[in-house]
Protein backbone atom coordinates (compact mmCIF):
# COMPACT_ATOMS: atom_id res chain seq x y z
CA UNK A 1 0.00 0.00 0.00
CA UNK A 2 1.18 3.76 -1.04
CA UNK A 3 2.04 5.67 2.08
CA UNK A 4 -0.03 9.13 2.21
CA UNK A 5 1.64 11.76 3.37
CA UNK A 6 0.10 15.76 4.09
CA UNK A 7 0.95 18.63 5.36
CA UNK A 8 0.43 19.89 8.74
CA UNK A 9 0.64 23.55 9.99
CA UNK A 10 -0.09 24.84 13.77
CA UNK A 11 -1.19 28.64 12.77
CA UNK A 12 -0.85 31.41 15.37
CA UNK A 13 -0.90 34.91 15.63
CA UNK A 14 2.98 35.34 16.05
CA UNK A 15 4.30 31.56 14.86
CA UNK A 16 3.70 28.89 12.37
CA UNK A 17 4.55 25.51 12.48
CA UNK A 18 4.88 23.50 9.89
CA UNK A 19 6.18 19.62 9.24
CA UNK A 20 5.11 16.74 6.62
CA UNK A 21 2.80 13.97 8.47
CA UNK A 22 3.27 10.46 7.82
CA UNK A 23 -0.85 9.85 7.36
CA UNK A 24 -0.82 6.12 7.06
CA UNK A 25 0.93 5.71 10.27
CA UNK A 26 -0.02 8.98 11.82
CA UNK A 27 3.67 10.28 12.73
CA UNK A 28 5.51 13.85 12.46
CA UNK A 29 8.75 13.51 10.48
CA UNK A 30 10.98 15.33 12.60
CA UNK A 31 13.30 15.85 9.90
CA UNK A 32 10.21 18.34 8.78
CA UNK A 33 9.35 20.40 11.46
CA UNK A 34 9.79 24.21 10.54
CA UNK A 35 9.00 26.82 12.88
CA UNK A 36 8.83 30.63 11.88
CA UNK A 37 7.81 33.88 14.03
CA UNK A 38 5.91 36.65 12.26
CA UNK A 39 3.58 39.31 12.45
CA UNK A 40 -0.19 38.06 11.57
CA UNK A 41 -1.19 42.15 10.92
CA UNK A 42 1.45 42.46 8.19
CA UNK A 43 -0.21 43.00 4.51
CA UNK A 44 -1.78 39.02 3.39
CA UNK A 45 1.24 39.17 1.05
CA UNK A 46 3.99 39.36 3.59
CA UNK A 47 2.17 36.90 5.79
CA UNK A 48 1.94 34.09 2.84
CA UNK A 49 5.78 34.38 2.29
CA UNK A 50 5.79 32.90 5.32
CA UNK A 51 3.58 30.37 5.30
CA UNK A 52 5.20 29.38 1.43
CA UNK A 53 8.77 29.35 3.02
CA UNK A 54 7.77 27.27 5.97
CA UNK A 55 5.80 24.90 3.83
CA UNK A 56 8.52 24.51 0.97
CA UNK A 57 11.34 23.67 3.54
CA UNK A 58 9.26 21.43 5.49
CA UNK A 59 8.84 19.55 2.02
CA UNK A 60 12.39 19.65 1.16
CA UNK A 61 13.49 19.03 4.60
CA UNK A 62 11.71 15.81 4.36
CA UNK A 63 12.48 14.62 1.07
CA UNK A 64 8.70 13.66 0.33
CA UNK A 65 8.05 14.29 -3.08
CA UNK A 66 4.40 14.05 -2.69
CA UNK A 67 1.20 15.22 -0.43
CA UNK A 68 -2.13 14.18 -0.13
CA UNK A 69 -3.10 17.26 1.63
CA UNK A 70 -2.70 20.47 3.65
CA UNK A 71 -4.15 21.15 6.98
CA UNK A 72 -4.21 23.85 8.76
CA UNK A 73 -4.93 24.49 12.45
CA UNK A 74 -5.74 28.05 13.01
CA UNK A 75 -7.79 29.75 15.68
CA UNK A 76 -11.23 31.15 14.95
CA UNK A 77 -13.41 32.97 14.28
CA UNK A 78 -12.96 31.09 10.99
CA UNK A 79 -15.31 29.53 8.46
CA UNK A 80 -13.23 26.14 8.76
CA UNK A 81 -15.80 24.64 6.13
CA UNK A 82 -15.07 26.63 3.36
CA UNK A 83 -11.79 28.30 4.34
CA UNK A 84 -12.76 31.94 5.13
CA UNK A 85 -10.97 33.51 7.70
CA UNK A 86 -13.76 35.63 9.66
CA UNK A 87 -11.17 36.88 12.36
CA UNK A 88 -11.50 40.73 12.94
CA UNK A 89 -10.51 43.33 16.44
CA UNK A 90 -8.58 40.13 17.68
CA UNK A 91 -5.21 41.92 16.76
CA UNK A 92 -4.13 39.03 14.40
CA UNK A 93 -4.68 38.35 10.81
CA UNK A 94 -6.88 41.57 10.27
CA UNK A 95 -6.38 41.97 6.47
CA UNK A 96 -7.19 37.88 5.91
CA UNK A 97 -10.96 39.06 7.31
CA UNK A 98 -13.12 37.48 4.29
CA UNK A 99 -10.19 36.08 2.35
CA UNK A 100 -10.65 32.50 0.91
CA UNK A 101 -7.07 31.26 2.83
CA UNK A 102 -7.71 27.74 0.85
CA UNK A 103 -6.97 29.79 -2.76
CA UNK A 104 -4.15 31.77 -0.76
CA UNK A 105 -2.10 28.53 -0.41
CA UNK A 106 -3.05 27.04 -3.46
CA UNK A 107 -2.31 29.87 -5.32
CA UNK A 108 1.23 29.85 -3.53
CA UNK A 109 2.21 26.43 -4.15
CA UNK A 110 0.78 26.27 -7.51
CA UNK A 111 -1.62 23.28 -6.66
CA UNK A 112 -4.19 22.42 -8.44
CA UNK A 113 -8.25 24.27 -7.44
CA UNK A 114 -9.17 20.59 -6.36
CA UNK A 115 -6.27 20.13 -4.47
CA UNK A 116 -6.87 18.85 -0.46
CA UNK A 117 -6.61 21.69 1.70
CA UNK A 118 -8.55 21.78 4.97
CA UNK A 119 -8.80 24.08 8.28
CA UNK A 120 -9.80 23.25 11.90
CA UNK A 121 -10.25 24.79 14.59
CA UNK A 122 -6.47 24.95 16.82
CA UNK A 123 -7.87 23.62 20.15
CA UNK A 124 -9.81 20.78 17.85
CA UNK A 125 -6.72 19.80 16.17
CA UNK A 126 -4.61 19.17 19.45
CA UNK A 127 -7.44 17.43 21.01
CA UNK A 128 -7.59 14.93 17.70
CA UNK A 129 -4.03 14.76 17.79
CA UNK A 130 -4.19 13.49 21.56
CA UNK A 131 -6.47 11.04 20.57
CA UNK A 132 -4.62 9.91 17.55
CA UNK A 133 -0.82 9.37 19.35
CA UNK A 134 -2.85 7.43 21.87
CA UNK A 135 -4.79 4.86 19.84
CA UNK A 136 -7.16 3.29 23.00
CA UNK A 137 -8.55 6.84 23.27
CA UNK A 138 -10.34 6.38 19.58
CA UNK A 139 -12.96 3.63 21.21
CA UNK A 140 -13.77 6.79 23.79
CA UNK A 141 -15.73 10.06 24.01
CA UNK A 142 -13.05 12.62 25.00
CA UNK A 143 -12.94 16.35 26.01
CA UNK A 144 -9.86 18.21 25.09
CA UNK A 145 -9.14 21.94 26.38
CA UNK A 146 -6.38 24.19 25.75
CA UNK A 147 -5.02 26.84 28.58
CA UNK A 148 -3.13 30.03 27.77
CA UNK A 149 -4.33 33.23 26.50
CA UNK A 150 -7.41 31.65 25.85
CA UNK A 151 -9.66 28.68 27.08
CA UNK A 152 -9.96 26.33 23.59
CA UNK A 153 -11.89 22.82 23.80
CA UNK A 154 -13.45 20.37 21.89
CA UNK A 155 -15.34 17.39 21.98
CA UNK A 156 -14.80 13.96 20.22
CA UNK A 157 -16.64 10.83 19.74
CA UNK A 158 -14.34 7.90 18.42
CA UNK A 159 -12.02 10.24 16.61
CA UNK A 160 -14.27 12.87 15.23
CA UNK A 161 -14.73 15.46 16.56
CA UNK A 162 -18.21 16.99 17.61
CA UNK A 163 -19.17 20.96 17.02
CA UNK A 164 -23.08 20.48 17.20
CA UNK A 165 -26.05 19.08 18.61
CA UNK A 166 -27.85 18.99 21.94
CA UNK A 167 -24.72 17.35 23.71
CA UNK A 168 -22.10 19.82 23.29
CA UNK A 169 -22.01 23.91 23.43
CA UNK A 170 -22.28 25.39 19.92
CA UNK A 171 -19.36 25.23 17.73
CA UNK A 172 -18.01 23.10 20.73
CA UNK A 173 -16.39 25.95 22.16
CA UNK A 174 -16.65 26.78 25.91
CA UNK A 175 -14.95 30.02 26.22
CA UNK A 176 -17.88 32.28 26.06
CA UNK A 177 -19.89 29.94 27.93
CA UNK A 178 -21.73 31.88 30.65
CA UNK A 179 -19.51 31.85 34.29
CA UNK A 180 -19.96 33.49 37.48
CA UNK A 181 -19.74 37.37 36.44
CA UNK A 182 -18.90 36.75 33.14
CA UNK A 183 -17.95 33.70 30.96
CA UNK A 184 -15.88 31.41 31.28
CA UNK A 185 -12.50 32.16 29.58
CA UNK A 186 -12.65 35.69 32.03
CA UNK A 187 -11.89 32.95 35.07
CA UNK A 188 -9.67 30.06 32.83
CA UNK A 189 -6.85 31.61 30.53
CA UNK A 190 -3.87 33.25 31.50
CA UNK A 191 -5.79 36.84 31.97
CA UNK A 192 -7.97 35.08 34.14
CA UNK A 193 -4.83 33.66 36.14
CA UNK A 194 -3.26 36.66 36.54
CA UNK A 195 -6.54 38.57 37.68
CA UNK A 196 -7.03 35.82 40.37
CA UNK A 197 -3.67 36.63 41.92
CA UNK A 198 -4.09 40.72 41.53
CA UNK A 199 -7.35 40.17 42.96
CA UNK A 200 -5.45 38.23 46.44
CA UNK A 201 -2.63 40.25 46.16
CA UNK A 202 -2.87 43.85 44.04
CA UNK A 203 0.27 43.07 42.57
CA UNK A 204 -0.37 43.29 38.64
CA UNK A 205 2.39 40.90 37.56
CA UNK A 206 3.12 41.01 33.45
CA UNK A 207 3.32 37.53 32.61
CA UNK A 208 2.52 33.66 33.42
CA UNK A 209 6.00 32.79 34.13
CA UNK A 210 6.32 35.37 36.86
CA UNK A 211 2.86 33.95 38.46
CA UNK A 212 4.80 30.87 38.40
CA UNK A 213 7.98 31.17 39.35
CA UNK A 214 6.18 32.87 42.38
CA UNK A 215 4.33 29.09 43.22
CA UNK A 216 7.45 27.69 42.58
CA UNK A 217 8.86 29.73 45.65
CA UNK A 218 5.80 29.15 48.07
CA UNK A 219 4.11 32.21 47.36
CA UNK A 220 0.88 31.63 49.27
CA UNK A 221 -0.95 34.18 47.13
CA UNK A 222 0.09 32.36 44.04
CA UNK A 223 -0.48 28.90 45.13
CA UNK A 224 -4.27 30.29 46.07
CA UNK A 225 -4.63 31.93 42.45
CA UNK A 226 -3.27 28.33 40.81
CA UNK A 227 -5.64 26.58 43.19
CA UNK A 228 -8.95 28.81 42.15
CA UNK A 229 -8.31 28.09 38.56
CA UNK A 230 -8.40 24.44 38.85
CA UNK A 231 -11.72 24.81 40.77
CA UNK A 232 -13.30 27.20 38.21
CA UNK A 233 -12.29 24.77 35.73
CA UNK A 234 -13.84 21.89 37.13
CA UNK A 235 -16.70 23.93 37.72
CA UNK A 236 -17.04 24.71 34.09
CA UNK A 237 -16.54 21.17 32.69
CA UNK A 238 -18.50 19.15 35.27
CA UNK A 239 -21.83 20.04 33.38
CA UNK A 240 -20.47 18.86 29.92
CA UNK A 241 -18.62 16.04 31.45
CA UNK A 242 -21.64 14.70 31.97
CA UNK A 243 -23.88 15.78 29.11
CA UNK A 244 -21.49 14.01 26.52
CA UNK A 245 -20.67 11.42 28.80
CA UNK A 246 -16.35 12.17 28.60
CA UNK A 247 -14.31 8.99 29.43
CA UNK A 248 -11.49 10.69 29.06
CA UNK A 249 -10.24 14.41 29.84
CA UNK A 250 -6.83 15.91 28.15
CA UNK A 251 -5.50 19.45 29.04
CA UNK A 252 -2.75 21.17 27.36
CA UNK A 253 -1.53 24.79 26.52
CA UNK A 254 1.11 26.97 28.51
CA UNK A 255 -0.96 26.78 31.90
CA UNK A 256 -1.13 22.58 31.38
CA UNK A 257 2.91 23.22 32.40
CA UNK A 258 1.92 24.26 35.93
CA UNK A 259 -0.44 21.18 36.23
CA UNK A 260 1.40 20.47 39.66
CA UNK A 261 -0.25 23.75 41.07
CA UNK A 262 -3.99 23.25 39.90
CA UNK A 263 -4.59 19.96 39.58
CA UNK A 264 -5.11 18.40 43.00
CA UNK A 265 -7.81 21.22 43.09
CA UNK A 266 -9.93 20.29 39.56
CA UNK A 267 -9.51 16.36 40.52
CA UNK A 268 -10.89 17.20 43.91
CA UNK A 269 -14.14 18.81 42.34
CA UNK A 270 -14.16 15.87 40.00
CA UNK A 271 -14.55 13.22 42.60
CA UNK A 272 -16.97 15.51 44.71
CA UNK A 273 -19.30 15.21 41.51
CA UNK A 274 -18.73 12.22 41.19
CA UNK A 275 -17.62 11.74 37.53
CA UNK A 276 -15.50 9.25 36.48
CA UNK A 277 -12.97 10.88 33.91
CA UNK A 278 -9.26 9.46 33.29
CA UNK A 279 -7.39 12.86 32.98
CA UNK A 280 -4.20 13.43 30.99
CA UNK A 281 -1.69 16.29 30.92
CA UNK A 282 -0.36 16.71 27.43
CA UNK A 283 3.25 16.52 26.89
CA UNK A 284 3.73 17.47 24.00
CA UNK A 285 0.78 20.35 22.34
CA UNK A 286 2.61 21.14 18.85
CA UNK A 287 3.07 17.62 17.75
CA UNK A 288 -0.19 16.91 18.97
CA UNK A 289 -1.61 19.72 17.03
CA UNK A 290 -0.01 18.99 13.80
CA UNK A 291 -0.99 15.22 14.02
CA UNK A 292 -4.69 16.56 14.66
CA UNK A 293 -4.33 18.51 11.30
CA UNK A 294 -3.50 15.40 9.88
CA UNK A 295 -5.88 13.81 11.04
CA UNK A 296 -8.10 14.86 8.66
CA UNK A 297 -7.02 13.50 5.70
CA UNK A 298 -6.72 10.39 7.49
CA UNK A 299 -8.43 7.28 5.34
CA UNK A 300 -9.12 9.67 1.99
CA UNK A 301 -9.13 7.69 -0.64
């Protein structure tokens, strides 16, 4: 049998990453991983020479000669169906608002107007890409979040993922979901973090890593701020953990790295509620993301 082999990008507003996928036996070549930093507000030009330079040395850095496919994870808002980028006043990508990114790449890389190019959503394709490095997980019905400057998530049923009907929130987002004086990604995400601990403390610190470094010492105030976030988060997932009855419950992003400091917290509220989730710290988000990308050109024909 023919190997199939695609491309997978991790799309950001500062970073790209980009490395050729092994489909048929869901790997990353490591030979292929490319990572660039850019500005996502630069003219749509600029920004494809980017994505066209990381692409082409992934390819060449691989020595694949040829590609199923191109995915691309990419945060929303984003119309991942027909490749639309609908992302405006986020501060990234402002001038791809209403572009067609699918004919962007094509037209980069010369490829043909039926050529295989998808988009997901970023948090969807690290959740799939959890799933897929861990092959007993595909049998399950698993909840995936991301936590940095945002709260992503999504919801998957034996490997696919889920974005609608009466079991999950719509789009199967939960960031805007309704919490306490606001929603929920005001209380779980990094501004959230950093809130909790001005709020104990009224010491406006600048970044995560000084919030943590601070644990890392003892800082009582810190410790208290790591704590509340694991709470709030359990608070916010118990509901769905039982609506889409989740087996299994993987957390990643930047904030997944102080685990250690929130954890015993969220599994606390867990048992209280009496939900029986496996839970799983991600090790290792990019490849995960890029494997989720993959993942969807996984069994084309």
């Amino acid at each position: 049998m023919e190997k199939k082999y695609a491309i997978g990008m991790d799309v950001g507003g500062t970073h790209i990453t980009s490395a050729v996928i092994d489909v048929t036996n869901m790997k990353v070549l490591d030979s292929s991983v490319h990572k660039e930093s850019f500005d996502s507000n630069l003219p749509v030009n600029q920004v494809m020479d980017f994505w066209e330079k990381s692409i082409r040395l992934s390819l060449e850095n691989s020595a694949i000669k040829k590609i199923n496919g191109i995915t691309v994870c990419i945060p929303g808002p984003f119309d991942y169906e027909n490749g639309i980028s609908m992302i405006k006043g986020q501060a990234k990508y402002e001038n791809f608002y209403g572009l067609n990114v699918s004919d962007l790449i094509r037209e980069r890389l010369s490829l043909s107007a039926d050529f295989n190019v998808f988009f997901e959503n970023d948090a969807t394709c690290f959740g799939k890409g959890e799933v897929y490095k861990h092959k007993e997980n595909l049998s399950k019905k698993v909840m995936a979040v991301t936590l940095g400057t945002g709260l992503g998530s999504c919801f998957i049923d034996k490997g696919r993922s889920v974005n609608s009907g009466d079991l999950v929130p719509t789009d199967g987002e939960i960031w805007n979901l309704p919490f306490k004086n606001g929603m929920a990604e005001d209380y779980v995400s990094l501004r959230g973090l950093l809130s909790k601990y001005y709020n104990l403390s009224k010491i406006q610190l600048e970044n995560g890593l000084e919030l943590y470094n601070l644990a890392i010492s003892g800082d009582e105030k810190a410790l208290k701020a790591f704590q509340e976030l694991g709470e709030d988060l359990a608070e916010i997932v118990i509901p769905l953990f039982k609506k889409f009855s989740v087996e299994h419950f993987i957390i990643g992003g930047k904030i997944a790295n102080s685990n250690s400091f929130f954890l015993p917290a969220f599994q606390k509220k867990i048992k209280e509620a009496n939900c029986e989730v496996s839970i799983q710290i991600s090790a290792d988000n990019e490849n995960a993301a890029l494997l989720g990308a993959a993942s969807s050109i996984y069994g084309l024909e």
